[in-house]
Protein backbone atom coordinates (compact mmCIF):
# COMPACT_ATOMS: atom_id res chain seq x y z
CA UNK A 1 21.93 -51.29 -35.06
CA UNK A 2 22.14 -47.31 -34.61
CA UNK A 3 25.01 -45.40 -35.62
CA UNK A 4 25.54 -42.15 -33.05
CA UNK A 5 28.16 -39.33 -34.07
CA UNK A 6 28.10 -37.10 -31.26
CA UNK A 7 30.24 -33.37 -30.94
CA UNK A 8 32.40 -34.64 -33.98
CA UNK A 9 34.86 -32.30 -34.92
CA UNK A 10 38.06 -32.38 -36.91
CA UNK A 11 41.01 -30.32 -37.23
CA UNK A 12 44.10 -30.50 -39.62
CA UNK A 13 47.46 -28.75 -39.49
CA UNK A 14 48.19 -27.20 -42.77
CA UNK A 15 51.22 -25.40 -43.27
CA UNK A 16 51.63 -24.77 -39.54
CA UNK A 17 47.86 -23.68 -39.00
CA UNK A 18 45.04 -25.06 -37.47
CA UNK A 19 42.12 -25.78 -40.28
CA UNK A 20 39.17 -26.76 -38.57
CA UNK A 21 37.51 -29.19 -41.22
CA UNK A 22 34.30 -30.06 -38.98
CA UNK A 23 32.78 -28.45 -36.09
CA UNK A 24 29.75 -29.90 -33.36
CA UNK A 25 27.87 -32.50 -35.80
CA UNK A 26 25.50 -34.65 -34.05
CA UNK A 27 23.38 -36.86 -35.95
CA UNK A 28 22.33 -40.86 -35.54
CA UNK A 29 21.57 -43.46 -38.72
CA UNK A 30 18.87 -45.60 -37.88
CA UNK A 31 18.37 -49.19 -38.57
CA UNK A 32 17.91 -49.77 -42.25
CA UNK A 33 17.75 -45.75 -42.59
CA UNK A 34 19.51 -44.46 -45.91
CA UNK A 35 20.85 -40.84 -44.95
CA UNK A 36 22.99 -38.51 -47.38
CA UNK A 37 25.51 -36.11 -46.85
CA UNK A 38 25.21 -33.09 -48.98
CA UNK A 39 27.08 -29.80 -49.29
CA UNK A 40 29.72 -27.14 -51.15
CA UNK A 41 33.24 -28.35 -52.05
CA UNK A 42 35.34 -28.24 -48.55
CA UNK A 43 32.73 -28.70 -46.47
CA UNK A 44 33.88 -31.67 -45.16
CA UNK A 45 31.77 -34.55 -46.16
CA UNK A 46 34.15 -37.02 -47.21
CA UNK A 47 36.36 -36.44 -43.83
CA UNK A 48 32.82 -37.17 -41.64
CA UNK A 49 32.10 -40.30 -43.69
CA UNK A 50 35.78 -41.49 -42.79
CA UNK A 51 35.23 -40.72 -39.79
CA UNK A 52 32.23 -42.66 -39.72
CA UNK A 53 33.80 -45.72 -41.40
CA UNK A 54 36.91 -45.58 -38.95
CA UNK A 55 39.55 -44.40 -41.48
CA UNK A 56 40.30 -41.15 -39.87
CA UNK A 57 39.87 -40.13 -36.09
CA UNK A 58 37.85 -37.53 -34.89
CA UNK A 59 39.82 -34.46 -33.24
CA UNK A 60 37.19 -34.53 -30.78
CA UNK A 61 33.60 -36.26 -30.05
CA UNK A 62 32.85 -40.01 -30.94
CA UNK A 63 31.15 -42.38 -33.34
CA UNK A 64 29.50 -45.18 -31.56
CA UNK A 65 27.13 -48.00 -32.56
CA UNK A 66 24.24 -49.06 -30.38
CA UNK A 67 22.95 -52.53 -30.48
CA UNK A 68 26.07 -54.97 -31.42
CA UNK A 69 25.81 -56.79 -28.71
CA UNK A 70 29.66 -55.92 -27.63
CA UNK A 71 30.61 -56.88 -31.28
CA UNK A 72 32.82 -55.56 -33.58
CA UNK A 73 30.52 -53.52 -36.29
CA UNK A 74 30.93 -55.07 -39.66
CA UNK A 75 31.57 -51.86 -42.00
CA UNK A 76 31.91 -51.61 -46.09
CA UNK A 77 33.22 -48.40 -48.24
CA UNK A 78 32.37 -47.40 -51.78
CA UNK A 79 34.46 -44.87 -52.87
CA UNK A 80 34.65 -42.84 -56.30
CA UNK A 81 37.52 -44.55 -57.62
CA UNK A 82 37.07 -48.06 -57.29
CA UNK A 83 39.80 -49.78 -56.36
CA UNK A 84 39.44 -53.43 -57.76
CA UNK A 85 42.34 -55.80 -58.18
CA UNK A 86 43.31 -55.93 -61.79
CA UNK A 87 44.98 -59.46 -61.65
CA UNK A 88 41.47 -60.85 -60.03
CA UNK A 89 38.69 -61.19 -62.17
CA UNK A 90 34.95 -60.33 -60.95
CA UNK A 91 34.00 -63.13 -58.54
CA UNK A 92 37.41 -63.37 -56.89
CA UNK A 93 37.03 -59.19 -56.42
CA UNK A 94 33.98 -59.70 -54.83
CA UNK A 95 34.88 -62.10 -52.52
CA UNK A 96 37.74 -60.87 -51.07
CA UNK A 97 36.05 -59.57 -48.09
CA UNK A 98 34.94 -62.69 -47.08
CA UNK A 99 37.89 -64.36 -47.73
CA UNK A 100 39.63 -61.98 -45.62
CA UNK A 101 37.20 -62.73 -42.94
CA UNK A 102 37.98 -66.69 -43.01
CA UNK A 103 34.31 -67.65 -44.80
CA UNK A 104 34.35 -71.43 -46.02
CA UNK A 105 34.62 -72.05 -49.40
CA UNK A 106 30.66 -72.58 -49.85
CA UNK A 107 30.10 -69.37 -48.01
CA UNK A 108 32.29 -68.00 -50.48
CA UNK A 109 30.83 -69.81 -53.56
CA UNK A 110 27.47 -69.14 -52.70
CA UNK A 111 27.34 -65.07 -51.44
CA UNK A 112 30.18 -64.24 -54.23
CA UNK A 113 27.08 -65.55 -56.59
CA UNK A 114 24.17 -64.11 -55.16
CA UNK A 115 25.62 -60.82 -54.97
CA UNK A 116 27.40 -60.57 -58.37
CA UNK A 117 23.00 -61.52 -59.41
CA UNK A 118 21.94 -59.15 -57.33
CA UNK A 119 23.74 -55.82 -59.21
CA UNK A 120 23.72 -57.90 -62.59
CA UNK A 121 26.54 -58.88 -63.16
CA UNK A 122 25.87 -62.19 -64.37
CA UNK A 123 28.05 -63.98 -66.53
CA UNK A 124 30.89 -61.60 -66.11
CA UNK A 125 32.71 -63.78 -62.84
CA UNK A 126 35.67 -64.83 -65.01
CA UNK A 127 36.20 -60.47 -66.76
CA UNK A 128 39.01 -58.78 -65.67
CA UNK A 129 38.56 -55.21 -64.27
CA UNK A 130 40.05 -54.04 -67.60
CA UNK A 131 37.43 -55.68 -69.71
CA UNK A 132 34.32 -53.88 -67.89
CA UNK A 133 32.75 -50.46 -68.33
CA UNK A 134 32.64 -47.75 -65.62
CA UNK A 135 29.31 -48.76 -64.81
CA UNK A 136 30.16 -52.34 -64.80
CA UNK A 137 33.06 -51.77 -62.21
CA UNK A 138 31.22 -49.73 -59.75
CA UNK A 139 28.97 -52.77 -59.90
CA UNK A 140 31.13 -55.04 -58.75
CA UNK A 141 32.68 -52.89 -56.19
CA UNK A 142 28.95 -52.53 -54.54
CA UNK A 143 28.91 -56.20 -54.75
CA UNK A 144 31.97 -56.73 -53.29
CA UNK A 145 30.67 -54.36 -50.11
CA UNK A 146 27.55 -56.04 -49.80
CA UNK A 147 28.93 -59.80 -49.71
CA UNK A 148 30.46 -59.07 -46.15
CA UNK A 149 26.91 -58.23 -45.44
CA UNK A 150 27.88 -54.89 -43.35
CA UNK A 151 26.01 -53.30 -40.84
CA UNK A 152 26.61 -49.99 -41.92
CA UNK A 153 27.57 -49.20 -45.84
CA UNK A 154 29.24 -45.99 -46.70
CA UNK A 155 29.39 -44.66 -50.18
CA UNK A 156 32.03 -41.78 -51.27
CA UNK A 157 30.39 -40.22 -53.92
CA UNK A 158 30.33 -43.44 -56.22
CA UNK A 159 28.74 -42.24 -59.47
CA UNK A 160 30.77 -38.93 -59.93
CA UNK A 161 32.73 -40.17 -62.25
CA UNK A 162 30.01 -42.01 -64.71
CA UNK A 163 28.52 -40.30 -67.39
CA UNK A 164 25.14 -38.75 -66.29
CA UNK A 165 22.92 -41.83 -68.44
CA UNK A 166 25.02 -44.48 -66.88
CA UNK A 167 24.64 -42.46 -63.36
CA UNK A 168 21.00 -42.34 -63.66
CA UNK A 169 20.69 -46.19 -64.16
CA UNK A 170 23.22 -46.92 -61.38
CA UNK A 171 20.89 -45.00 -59.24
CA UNK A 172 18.11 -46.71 -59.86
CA UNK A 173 20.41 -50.08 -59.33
CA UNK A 174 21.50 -48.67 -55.91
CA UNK A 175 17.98 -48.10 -55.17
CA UNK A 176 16.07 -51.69 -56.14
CA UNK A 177 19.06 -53.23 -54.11
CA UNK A 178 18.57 -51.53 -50.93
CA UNK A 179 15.17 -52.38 -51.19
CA UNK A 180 16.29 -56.12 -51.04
CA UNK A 181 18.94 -55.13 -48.35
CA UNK A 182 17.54 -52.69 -46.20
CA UNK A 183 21.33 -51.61 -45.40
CA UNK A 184 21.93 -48.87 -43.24
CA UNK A 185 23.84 -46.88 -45.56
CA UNK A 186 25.59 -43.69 -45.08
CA UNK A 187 26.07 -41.67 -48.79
CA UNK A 188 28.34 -39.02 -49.79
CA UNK A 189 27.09 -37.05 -52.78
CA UNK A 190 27.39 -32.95 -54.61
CA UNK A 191 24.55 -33.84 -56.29
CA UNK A 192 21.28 -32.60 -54.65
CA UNK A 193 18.86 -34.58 -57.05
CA UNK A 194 20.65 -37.75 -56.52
CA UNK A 195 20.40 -37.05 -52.71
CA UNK A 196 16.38 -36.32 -52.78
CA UNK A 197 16.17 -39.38 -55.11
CA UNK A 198 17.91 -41.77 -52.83
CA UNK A 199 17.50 -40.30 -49.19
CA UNK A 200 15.24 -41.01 -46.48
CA UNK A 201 17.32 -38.06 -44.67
CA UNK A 202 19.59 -35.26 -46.14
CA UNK A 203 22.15 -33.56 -43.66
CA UNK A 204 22.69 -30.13 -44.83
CA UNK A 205 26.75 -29.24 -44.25
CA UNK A 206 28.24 -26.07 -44.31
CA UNK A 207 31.65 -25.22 -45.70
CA UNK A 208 34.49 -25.10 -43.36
CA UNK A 209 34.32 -25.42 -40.64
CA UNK A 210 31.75 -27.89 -42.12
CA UNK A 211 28.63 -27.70 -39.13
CA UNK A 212 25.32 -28.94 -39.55
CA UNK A 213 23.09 -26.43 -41.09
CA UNK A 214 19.94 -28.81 -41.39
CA UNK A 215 18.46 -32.12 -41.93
CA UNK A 216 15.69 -32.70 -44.07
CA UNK A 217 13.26 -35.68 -44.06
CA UNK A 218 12.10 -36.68 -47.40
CA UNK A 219 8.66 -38.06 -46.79
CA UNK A 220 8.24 -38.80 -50.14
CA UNK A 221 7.76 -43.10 -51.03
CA UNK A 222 11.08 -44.89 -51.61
CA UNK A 223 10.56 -45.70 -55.25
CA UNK A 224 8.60 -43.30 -58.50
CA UNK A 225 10.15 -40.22 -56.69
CA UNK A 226 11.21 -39.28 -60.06
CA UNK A 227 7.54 -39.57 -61.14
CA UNK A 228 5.02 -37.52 -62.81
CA UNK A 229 2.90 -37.52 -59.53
CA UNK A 230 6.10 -36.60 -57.55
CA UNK A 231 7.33 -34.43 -59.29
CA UNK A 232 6.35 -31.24 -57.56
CA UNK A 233 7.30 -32.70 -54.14
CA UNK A 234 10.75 -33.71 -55.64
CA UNK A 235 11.05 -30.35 -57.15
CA UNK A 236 10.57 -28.29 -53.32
CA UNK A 237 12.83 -30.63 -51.56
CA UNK A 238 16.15 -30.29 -53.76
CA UNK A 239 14.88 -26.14 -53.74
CA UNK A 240 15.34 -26.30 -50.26
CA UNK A 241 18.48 -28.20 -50.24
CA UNK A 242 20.00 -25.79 -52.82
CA UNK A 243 18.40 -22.79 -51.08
CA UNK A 244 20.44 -24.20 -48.15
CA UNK A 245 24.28 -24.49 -49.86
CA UNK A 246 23.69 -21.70 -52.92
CA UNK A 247 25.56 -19.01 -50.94
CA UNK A 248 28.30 -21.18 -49.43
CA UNK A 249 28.67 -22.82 -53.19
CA UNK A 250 29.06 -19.42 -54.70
CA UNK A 251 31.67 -18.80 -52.35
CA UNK A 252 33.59 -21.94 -52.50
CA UNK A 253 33.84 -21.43 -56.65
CA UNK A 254 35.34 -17.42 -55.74
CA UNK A 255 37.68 -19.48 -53.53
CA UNK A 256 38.37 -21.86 -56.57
């Protein structure tokens, strides 16, 4: 499945005025293709991925997916603050997607497992939200987005608010499972060396209006880009990227 956004643009009424939040952005995610959003507070990256994800509608231009066969797209958000049910412990969190999609009970049983293995949470079904680390929470909010097996996953900046040790290790997490899920995966981030690290494309945004000021391929392997031997390469790209947003940040913190 390809994901098209064609002549997006947004505009809010604040206070009586027009703010135009995003402006002409055209881009496509590919099948299986992990692209990240980067750029300066108030550039609008959060409003495009809701936009994306169907939250929010677009004040002009369209999001369409190519290759569902007239089907529904099956969609799953991560956001920064992860919302998990407090009175449901880990397995019944995750599995509330596919419970609210009518999935049998063995469905349930066995992707609820699977996935709760798969970001290592393993003998932690029966803790309570309040019983788990930061870390340990985002994980089983990625789990419960992956049981329902989406065709497109979209991530709102989802490791702002660790620590930068326990950010580093859920990056490398995120990273070993989409190699076993090859999700098409739209990410939000402010953080350029998470974006080089995880990206197969980085889109570039301006701040407001938020327009497209480039995309960059990473042609760099998928895994050891934060390798001795990669270094260098890993170095230029998040130059670039910063070269790209430095003024626009340094205006945005004037702004405050």
């Amino acid at each position: 499945m390809r994901i098209v956004v064609e002549n997006v643009a947004k505009t809010f009424i604040d206070s009586k005025r027009e703010v135009t939040a995003l402006q002409n952005i055209n881009f496509a995610i590919e099948e299986q293709e992990f692209v990240v959003l980067v750029g300066p507070s108030g550039c609008g990256k959060s409003t495009l991925l809701n936009i994306v994800g169907g939250l929010m509608s677009p004040t002009d231009g369209l999001v369409y997916f190519e290759g569902t066969n007239q089907k529904q797209p099956n969609l799953a958000i991560v956001f920064q603050e992860i919302a998990l049910f407090p009175w449901r412990n880990v397995f019944e969190n995750v599995v509330y997607g596919l419970e609210e999609q009518g999935a049998s009970k063995q469905e349930i049983q066995e992707k609820g497992q699977h996935y709760i293995d798969m970001v290592g949470l393993n003998g932690f079904e029966k803790a309570y939200p309040k019983q788990l680390s930061g870390g340990m929470k985002q994980r089983a909010g990625i789990a419960r987005a992956l049981s329902v097996e989406p065709d497109l996953l979209l991530m709102d900046e989802p490791f702002s608010a660790l620590d930068a040790q326990t950010r580093t290790l859920m990056q490398e997490e995120l990273l070993t499972i989409w190699n076993r899920t090859k999700l098409s995966t739209l990410y939000v981030t402010h953080n350029i060396q998470e974006a080089v690290y995880l990206a197969d494309r980085v889109i570039v945004l301006s701040r407001h209006p938020g327009t497209i000021k480039e995309i960059i391929r990473i042609d760099m392997p998928k895994t050891g880009r934060d390798s001795e031997q990669n270094r260098e390469q890993f170095e230029k790209y998040s130059n670039q990227i910063w070269d790209l947003i430095r003024h626009d940040a340094q205006e945005a913190l004037l702004e405050g």
